[in-house]
Protein backbone atom coordinates (compact mmCIF):
# COMPACT_ATOMS: atom_id res chain seq x y z
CA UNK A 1 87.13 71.49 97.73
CA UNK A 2 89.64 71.14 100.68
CA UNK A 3 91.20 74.59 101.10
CA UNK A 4 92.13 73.29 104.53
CA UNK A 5 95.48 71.73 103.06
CA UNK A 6 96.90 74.90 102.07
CA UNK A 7 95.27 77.03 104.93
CA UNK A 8 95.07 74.63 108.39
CA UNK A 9 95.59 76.68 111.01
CA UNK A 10 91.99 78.13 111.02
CA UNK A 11 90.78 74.61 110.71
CA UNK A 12 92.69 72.98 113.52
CA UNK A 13 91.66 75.95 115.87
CA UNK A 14 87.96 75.45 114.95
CA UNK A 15 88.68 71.49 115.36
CA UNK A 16 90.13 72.32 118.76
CA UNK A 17 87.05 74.50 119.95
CA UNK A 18 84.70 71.80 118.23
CA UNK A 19 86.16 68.82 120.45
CA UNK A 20 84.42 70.57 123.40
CA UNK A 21 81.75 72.53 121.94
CA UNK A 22 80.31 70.41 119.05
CA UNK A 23 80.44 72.42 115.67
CA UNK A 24 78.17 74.60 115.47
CA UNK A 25 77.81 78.59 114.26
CA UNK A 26 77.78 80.07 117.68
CA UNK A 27 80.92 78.43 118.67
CA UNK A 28 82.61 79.04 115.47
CA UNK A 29 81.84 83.21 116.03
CA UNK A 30 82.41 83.10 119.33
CA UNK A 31 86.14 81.58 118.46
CA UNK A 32 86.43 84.82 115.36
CA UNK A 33 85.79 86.85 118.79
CA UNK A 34 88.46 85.77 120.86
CA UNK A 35 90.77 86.59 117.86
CA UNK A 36 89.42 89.55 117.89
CA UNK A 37 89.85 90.49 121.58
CA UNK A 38 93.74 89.16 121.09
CA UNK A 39 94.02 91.20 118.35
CA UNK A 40 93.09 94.68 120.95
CA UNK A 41 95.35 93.67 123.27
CA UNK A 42 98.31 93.17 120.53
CA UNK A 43 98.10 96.27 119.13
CA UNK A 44 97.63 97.73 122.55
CA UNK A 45 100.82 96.29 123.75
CA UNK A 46 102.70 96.79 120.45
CA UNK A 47 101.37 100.75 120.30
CA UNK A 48 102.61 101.40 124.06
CA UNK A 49 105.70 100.03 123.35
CA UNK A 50 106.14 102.41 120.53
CA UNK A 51 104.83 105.50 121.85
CA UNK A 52 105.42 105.56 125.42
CA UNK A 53 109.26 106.39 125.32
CA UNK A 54 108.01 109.45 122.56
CA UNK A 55 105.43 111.20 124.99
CA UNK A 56 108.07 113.55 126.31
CA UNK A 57 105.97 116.66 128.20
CA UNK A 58 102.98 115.74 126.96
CA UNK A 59 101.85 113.08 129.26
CA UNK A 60 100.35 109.81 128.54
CA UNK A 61 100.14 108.59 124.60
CA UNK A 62 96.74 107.91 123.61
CA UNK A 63 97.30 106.42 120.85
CA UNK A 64 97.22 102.83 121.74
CA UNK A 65 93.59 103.83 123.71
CA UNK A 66 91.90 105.58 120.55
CA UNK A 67 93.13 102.38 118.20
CA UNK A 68 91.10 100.15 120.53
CA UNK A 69 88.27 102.69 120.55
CA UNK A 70 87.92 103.28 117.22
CA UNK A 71 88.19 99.20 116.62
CA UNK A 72 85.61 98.58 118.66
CA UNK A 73 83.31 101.06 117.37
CA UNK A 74 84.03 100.18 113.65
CA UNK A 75 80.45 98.32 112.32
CA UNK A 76 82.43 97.23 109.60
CA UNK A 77 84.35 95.20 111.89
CA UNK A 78 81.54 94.80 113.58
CA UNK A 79 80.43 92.40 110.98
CA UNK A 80 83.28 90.52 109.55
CA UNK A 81 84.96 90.28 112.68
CA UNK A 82 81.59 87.76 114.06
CA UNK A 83 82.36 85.58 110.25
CA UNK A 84 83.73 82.62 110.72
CA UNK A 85 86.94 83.51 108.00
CA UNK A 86 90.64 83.41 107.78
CA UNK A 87 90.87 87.53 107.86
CA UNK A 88 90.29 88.55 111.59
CA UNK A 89 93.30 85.34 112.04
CA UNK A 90 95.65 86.52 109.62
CA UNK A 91 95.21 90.56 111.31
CA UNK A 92 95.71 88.64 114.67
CA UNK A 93 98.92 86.94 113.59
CA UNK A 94 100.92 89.26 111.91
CA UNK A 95 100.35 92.02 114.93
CA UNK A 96 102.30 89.62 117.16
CA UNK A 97 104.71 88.65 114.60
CA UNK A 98 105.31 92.52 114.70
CA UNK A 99 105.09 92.48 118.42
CA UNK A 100 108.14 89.21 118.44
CA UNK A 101 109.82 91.52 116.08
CA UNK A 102 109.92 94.53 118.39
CA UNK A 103 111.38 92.37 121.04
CA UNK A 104 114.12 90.88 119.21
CA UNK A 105 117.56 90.93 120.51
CA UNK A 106 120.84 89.82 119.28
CA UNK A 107 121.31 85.81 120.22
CA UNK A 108 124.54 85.06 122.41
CA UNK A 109 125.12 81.37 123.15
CA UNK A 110 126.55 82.07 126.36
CA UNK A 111 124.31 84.80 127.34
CA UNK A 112 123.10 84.24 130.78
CA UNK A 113 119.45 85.05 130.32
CA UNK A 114 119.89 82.97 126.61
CA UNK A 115 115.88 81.55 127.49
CA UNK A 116 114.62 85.49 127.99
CA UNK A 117 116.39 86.96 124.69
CA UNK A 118 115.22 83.72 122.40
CA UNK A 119 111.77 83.35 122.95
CA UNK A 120 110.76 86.47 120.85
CA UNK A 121 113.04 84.75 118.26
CA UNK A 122 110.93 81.48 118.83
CA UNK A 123 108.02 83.13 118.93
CA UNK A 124 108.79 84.58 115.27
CA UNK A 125 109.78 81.81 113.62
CA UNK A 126 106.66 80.01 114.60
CA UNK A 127 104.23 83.00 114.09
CA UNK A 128 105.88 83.59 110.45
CA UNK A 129 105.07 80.30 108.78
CA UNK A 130 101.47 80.11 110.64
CA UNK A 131 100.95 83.19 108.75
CA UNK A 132 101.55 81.80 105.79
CA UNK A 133 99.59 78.69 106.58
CA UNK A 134 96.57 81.01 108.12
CA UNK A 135 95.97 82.58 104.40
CA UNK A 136 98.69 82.51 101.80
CA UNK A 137 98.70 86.61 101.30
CA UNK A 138 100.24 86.88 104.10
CA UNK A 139 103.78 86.70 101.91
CA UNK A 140 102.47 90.27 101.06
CA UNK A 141 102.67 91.57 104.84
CA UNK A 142 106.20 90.05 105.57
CA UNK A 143 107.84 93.68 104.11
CA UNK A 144 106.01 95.07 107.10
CA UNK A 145 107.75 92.64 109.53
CA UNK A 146 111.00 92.96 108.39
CA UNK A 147 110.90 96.52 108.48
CA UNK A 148 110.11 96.07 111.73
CA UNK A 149 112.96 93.55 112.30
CA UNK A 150 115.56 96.34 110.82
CA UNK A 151 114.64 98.93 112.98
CA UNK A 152 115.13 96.69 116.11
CA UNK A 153 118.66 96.43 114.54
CA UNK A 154 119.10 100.00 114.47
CA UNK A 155 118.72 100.03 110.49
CA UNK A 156 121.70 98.43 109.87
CA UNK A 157 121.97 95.61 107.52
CA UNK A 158 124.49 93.48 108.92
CA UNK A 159 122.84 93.64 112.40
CA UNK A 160 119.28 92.89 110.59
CA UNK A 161 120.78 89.96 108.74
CA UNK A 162 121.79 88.00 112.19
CA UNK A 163 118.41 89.06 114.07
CA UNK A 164 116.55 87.16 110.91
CA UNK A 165 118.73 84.22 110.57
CA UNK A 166 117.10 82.33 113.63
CA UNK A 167 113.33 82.80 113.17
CA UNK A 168 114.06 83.28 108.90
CA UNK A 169 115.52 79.66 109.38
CA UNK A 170 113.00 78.09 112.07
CA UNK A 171 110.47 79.16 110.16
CA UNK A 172 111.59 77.51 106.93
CA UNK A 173 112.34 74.39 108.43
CA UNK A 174 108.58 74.50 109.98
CA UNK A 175 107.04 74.71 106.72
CA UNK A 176 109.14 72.60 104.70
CA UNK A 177 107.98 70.05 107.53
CA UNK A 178 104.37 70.47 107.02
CA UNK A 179 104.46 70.23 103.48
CA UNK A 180 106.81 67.42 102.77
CA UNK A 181 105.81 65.35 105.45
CA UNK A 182 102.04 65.96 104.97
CA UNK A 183 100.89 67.48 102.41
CA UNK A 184 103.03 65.99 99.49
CA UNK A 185 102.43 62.35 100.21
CA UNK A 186 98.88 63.00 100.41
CA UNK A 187 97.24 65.89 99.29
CA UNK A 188 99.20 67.41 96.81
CA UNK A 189 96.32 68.04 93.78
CA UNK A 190 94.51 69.81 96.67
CA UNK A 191 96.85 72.34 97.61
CA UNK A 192 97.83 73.41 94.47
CA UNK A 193 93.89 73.67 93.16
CA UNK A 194 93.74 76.54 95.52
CA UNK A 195 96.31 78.35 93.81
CA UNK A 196 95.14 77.68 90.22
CA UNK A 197 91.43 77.76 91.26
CA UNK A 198 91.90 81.93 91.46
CA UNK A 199 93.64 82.09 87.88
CA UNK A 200 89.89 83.82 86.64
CA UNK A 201 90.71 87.50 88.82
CA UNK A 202 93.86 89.40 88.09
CA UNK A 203 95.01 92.58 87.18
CA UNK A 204 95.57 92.13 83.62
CA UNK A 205 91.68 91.85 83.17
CA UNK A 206 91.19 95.60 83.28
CA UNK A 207 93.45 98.64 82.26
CA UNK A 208 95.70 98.92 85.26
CA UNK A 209 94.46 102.77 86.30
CA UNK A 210 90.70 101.10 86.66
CA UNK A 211 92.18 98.53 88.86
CA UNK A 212 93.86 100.76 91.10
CA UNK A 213 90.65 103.49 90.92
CA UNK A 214 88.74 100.70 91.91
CA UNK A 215 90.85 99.34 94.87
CA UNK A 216 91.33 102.12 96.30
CA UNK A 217 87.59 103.70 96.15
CA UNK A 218 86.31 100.45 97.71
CA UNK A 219 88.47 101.22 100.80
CA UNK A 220 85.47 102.95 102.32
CA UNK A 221 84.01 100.03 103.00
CA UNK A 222 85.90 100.98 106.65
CA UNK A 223 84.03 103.88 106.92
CA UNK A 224 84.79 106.95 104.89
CA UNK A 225 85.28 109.55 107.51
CA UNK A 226 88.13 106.77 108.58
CA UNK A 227 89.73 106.55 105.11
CA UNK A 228 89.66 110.01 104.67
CA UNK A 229 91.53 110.51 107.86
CA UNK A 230 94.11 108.02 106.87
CA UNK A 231 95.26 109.78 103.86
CA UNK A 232 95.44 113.33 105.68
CA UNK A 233 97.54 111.69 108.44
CA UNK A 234 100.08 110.13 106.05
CA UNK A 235 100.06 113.70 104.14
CA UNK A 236 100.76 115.79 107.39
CA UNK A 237 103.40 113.04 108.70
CA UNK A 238 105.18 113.40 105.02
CA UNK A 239 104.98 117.26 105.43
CA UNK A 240 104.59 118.39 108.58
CA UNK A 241 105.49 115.79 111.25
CA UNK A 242 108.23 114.03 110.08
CA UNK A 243 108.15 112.88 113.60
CA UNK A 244 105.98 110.57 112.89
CA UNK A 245 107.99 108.69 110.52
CA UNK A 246 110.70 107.70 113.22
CA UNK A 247 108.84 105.69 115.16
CA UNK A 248 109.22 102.04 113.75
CA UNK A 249 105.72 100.99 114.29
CA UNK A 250 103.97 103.76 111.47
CA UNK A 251 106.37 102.97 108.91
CA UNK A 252 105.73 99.26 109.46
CA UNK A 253 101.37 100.00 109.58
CA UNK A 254 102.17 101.55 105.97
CA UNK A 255 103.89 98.70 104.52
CA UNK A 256 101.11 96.47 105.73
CA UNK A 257 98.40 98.37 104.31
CA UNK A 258 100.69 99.12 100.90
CA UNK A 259 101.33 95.46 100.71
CA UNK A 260 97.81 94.15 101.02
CA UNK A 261 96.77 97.02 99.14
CA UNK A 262 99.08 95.63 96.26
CA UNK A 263 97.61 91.81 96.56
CA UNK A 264 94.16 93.53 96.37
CA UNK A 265 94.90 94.93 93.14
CA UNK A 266 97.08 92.20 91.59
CA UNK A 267 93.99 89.78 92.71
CA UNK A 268 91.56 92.00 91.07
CA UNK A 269 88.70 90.33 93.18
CA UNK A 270 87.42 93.23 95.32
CA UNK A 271 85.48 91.32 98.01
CA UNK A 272 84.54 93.59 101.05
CA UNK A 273 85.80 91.05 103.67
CA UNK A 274 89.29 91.66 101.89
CA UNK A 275 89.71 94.99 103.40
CA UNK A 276 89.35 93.86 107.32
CA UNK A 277 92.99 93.84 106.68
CA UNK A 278 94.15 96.77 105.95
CA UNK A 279 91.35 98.32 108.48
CA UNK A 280 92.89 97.23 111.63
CA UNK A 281 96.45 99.05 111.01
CA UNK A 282 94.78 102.13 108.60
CA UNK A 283 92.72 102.61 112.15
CA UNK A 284 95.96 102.50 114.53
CA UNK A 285 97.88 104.69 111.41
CA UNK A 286 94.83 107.45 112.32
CA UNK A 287 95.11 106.94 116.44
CA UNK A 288 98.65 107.45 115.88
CA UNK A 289 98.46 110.56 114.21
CA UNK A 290 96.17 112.48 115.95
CA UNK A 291 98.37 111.63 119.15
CA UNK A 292 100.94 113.16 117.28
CA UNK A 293 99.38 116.51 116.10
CA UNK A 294 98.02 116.28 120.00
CA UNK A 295 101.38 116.70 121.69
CA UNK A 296 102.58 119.28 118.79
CA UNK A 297 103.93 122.74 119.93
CA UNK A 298 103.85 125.88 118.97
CA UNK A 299 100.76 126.04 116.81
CA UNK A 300 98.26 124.79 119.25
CA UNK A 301 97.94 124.64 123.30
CA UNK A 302 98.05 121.78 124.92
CA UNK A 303 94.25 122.30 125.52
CA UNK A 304 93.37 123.10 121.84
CA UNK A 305 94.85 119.96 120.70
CA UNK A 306 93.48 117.34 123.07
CA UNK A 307 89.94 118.94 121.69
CA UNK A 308 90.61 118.28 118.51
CA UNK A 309 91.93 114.99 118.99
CA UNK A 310 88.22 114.28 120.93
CA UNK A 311 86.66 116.15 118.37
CA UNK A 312 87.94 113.85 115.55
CA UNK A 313 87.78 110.78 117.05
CA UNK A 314 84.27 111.44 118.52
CA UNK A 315 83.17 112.62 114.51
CA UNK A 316 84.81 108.87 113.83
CA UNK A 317 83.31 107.07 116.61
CA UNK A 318 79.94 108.37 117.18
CA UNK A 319 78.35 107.80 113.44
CA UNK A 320 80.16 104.56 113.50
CA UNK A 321 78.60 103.16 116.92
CA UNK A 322 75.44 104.20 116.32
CA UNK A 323 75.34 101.82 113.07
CA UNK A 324 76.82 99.10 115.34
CA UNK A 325 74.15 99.78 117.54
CA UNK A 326 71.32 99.51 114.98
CA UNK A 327 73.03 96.20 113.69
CA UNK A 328 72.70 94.88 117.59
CA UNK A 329 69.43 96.11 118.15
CA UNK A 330 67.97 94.79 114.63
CA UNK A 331 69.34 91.83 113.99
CA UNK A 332 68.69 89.83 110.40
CA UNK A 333 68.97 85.66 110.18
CA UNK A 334 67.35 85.46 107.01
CA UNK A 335 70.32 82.84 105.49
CA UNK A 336 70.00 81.13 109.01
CA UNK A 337 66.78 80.91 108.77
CA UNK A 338 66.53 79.80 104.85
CA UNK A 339 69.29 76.91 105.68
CA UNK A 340 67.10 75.92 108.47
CA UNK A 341 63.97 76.25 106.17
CA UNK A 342 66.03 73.63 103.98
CA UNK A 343 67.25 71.25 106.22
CA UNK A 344 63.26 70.45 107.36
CA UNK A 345 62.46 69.71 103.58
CA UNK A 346 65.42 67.98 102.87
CA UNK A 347 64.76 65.53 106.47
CA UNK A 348 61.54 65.19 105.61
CA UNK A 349 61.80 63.53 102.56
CA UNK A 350 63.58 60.02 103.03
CA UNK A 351 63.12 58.61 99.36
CA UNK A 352 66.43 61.43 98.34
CA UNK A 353 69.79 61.25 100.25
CA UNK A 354 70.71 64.50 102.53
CA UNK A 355 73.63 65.29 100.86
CA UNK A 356 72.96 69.08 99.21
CA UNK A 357 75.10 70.27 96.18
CA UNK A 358 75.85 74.02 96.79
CA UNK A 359 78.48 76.89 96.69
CA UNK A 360 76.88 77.75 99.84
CA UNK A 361 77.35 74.44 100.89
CA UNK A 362 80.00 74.66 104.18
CA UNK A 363 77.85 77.68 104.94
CA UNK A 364 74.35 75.33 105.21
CA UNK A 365 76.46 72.40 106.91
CA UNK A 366 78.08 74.33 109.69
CA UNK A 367 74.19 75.78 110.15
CA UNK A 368 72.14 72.55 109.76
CA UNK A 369 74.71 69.35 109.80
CA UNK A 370 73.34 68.45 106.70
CA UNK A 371 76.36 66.87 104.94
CA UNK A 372 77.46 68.82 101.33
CA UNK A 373 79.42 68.94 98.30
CA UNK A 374 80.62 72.42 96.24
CA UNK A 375 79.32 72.94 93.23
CA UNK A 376 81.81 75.24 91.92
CA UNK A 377 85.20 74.68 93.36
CA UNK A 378 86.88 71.28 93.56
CA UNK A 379 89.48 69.19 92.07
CA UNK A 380 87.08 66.60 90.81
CA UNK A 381 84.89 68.19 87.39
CA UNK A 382 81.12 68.88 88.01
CA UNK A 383 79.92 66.23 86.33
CA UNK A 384 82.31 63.82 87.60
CA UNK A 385 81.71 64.75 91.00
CA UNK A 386 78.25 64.27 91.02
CA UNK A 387 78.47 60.88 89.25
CA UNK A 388 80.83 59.79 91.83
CA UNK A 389 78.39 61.58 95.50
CA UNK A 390 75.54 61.05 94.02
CA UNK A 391 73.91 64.02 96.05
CA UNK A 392 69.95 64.34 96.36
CA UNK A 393 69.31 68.19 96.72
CA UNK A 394 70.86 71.30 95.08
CA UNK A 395 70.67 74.76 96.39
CA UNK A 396 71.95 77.74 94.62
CA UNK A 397 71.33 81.31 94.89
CA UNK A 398 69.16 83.63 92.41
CA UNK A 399 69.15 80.65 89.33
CA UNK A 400 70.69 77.69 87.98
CA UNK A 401 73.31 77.98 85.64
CA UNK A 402 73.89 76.42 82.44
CA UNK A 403 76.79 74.71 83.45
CA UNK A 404 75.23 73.55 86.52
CA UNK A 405 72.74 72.14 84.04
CA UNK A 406 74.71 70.53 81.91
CA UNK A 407 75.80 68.41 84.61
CA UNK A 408 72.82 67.72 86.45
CA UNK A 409 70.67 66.75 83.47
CA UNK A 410 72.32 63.70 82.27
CA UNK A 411 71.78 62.09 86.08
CA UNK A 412 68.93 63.77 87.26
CA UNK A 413 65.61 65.72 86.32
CA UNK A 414 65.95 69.08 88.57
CA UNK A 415 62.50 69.74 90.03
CA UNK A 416 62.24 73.58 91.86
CA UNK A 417 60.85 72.96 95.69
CA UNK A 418 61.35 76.07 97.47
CA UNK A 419 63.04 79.40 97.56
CA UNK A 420 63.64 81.97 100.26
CA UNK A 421 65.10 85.47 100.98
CA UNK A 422 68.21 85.85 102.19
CA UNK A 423 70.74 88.14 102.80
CA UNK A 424 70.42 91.50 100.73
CA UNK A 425 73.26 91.38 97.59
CA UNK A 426 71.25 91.62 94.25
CA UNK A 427 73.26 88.69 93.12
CA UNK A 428 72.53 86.45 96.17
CA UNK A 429 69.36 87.30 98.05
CA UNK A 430 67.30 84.25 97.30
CA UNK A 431 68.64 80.83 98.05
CA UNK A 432 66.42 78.06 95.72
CA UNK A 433 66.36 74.71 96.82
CA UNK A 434 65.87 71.93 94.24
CA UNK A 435 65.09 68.55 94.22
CA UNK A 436 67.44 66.06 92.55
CA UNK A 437 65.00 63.21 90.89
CA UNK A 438 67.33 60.49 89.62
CA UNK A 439 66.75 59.51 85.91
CA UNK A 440 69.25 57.53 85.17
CA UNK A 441 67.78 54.29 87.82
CA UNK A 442 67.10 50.96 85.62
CA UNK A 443 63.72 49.94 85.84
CA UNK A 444 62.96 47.10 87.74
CA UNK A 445 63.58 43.83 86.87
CA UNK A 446 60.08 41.67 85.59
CA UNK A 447 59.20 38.98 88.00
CA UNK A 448 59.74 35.28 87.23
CA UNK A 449 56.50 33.95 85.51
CA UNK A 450 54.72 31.70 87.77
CA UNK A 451 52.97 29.28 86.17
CA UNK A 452 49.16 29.26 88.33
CA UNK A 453 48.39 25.01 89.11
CA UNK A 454 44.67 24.05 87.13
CA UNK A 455 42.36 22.88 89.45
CA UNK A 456 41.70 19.24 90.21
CA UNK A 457 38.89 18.14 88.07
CA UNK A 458 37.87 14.85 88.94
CA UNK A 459 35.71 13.94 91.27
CA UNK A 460 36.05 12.85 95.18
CA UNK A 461 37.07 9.15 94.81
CA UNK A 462 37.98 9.12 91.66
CA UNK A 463 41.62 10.48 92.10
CA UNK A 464 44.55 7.92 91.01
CA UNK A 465 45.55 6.28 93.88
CA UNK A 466 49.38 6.05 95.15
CA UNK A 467 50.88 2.99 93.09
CA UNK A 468 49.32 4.48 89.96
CA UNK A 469 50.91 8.06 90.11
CA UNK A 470 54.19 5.82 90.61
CA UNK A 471 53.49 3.69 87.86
């Protein structure tokens, strides 16, 4: 399974890091971090820009400060944001392809500052194909960029049209590059076997209203007291501050959560990690509102509304960081320590190879350098593949499955040598390691007879002397 065709750029930044580090877990987090930490200062940068010019009498916007408090503070984060995945990435690179957007400006050959106006230009046309390249639904947050790009244009068509042509076409041409001159010649089956390896999720498994129920309740994984906020500030911005509609920036947070929203429930595959994306711009949607309602006039005093705004974001903040601070304070490694548990077996014994057949398996490698194989996803069958690697160990989580069986059985007897905790999901909280006993070995080949010389049986001196052996 090489999902590293389709999706490289997380690969060649962890290849990058891994040329100076060595590959292991803590450098991979430690990488997830510093997206995270660009990711702050993006939407810090990208929420002054928008709110500054709007603060009027009311002093300095805080909306750019609460996003980054309220990010920081978010456990859920917390978690996925320490993962070595794609998510935290993608977040990361469509808030500065928003940011290039917001700094677009019309291109003039004989401008005299042609370098200045460009870059953000540039800078879009690269950061739209990475993207793409980062994790493929990011198609579904382009609506939120282009918005974006329209605005900058003053909502006018025409204007919008030649501010896209430049970074539309650069970014084109980059990915037409990458795939034709790389992937196509040589790795073809594997990029489209991510695509068709999804075909079992998808709306039309359920009736569409459970779908939608169901995408939608599982948003408070973010935190609920977050969610619910969300919804109440795009409720008072539709009917009672309008203002909040004008600036570019909210409109363009509500396509990107509507858009991934949509790809959640057209995927149908509700995975909690999922959401990170729509969490980062549902938070600065909230921070953004209560500015708003801060600064509003007439119905509150200045004084009355910064203590709600504290009030809300404290109610937010407060349950949130104290989670966060449990999670610090009481730290779990039960899959670190299970994969470590497994790698001593699996050294120990040197009559089976090291090579471990697992779903888990880039999980246990990154962990223990023990080399692996997937035994679920790949564009080789099961059985084919394990004819072909030959592994010695199989680890799976909770049982082994028929079809996992089915394929093991004809090579190998499967003999149970361990299980441990880990992790706390009732489908995946104890990862069983097995021992893959080759049946399918020939026996031995039978020795060559010997024949065994008879003793000499005559008598000293009576042996037949030289001339009459010849004779």
């Amino acid at each position: 399974f090489n999902p590293a065709v389709a999706l490289p750029i997380w690969p060649a930044l962890e290849l990058l890091v891994f040329r100076f580090t060595g590959v292991s877990l803590t450098a991979a987090r430690v990488l997830t971090l510093c997206v995270f930490g660009l990711t702050l200062v993006t939407f810090d940068r990208l929420i002054e820009r928008h709110t500054r010019r709007r603060s009027g009498r009311s002093g300095r916007p805080l909306a750019a400060a609460l996003t980054v408090f309220l990010l920081c503070a978010s456990p859920f984060l917390y978690a996925f944001d320490r993962l070595a995945i794609i998510e935290p990435l993608l977040i990361c690179l469509t808030a500065l392809a928003l940011l290039a957007a917001s700094h677009l400006h019309p291109l003039h050959l004989r401008s005299p500052h042609l370098l200045k106006v460009s870059l953000p230009a540039i800078a879009l046309g690269i950061l739209l194909p990475a993207m793409i390249l980062a994790k493929t639904t990011a198609v579904f947050l382009i609506p939120s960029v282009a918005y974006m790009l329209w605005a900058r244009a003053g909502y006018r068509l025409r204007p919008a049209i030649r501010l896209a042509v430049f970074p539309a076409s650069l970014g084109a041409v980059l990915w037409l590059a990458y795939f034709f001159l790389f992937v196509r010649p040589h790795y073809l089956a594997d990029f489209h076997y991510l695509f068709s390896a999804n075909a079992y999720t998808g709306v039309e498994l359920q009736p569409l209203y459970t779908v939608v129920l169901n995408t939608l309740a599982d948003g408070a994984w973010i935190g609920l007291l977050l969610y619910l906020a969300f919804f109440a500030t795009v409720a008072l911005a539709l009917f009672w501050r309008p203002r909040l509609l004008t600036n570019p920036l909210f409109p363009s947070l509500l396509l990107w959560i509507a858009g991934y929203f949509f790809f959640l429930g057209y995927h149908n595959n509700l995975q909690p990690r999922y959401y990170t994306v729509v969490a980062v711009p549902i938070t600065a949607v909230v921070a953004l509102g209560l500015d708003v309602f801060r600064q509003a006039r007439g119905r509150v005093t200045a004084l009355a509304g910064n203590i709600a705004i504290a009030t809300v974001a404290l109610a937010i903040a407060v349950p949130d960081a104290l989670q966060q601070l449990d999670f610090a304070l009481h730290p779990t490694w039960t899959f670190e320590s299970a994969a470590h548990s497994i790698a001593a077996i699996v050294r120990a014994d040197p009559t089976h190879p090291n090579l471990i057949l697992s779903i888990s398996g880039s999980d246990l490698t990154l962990m223990t350098h023990l080399p692996s194989i997937d035994d679920d996803f790949g564009t080789m069958e099961l059985a084919e593949r394990v004819r072909t690697y030959r592994p010695g160990w199989y680890v799976s989580w909770n049982e082994l499955d028929d079809d996992k069986m089915d394929a093991l059985t004809p090579l190998y007897s499967v003999d149970r040598v361990a299980a441990f905790p880990a992790m706390d999901d009732p489908d995946r909280n104890l990862l069983i390691l097995y021992r893959l006993d080759p049946t399918d070995v020939p026996p031995p080949a039978p020795k060559p007879h010997r024949r065994t010389p008879k003793p000499l049986r005559t008598k000293l001196g009576q042996q037949p002397s030289t001339n009459q052996l010849e004779h």
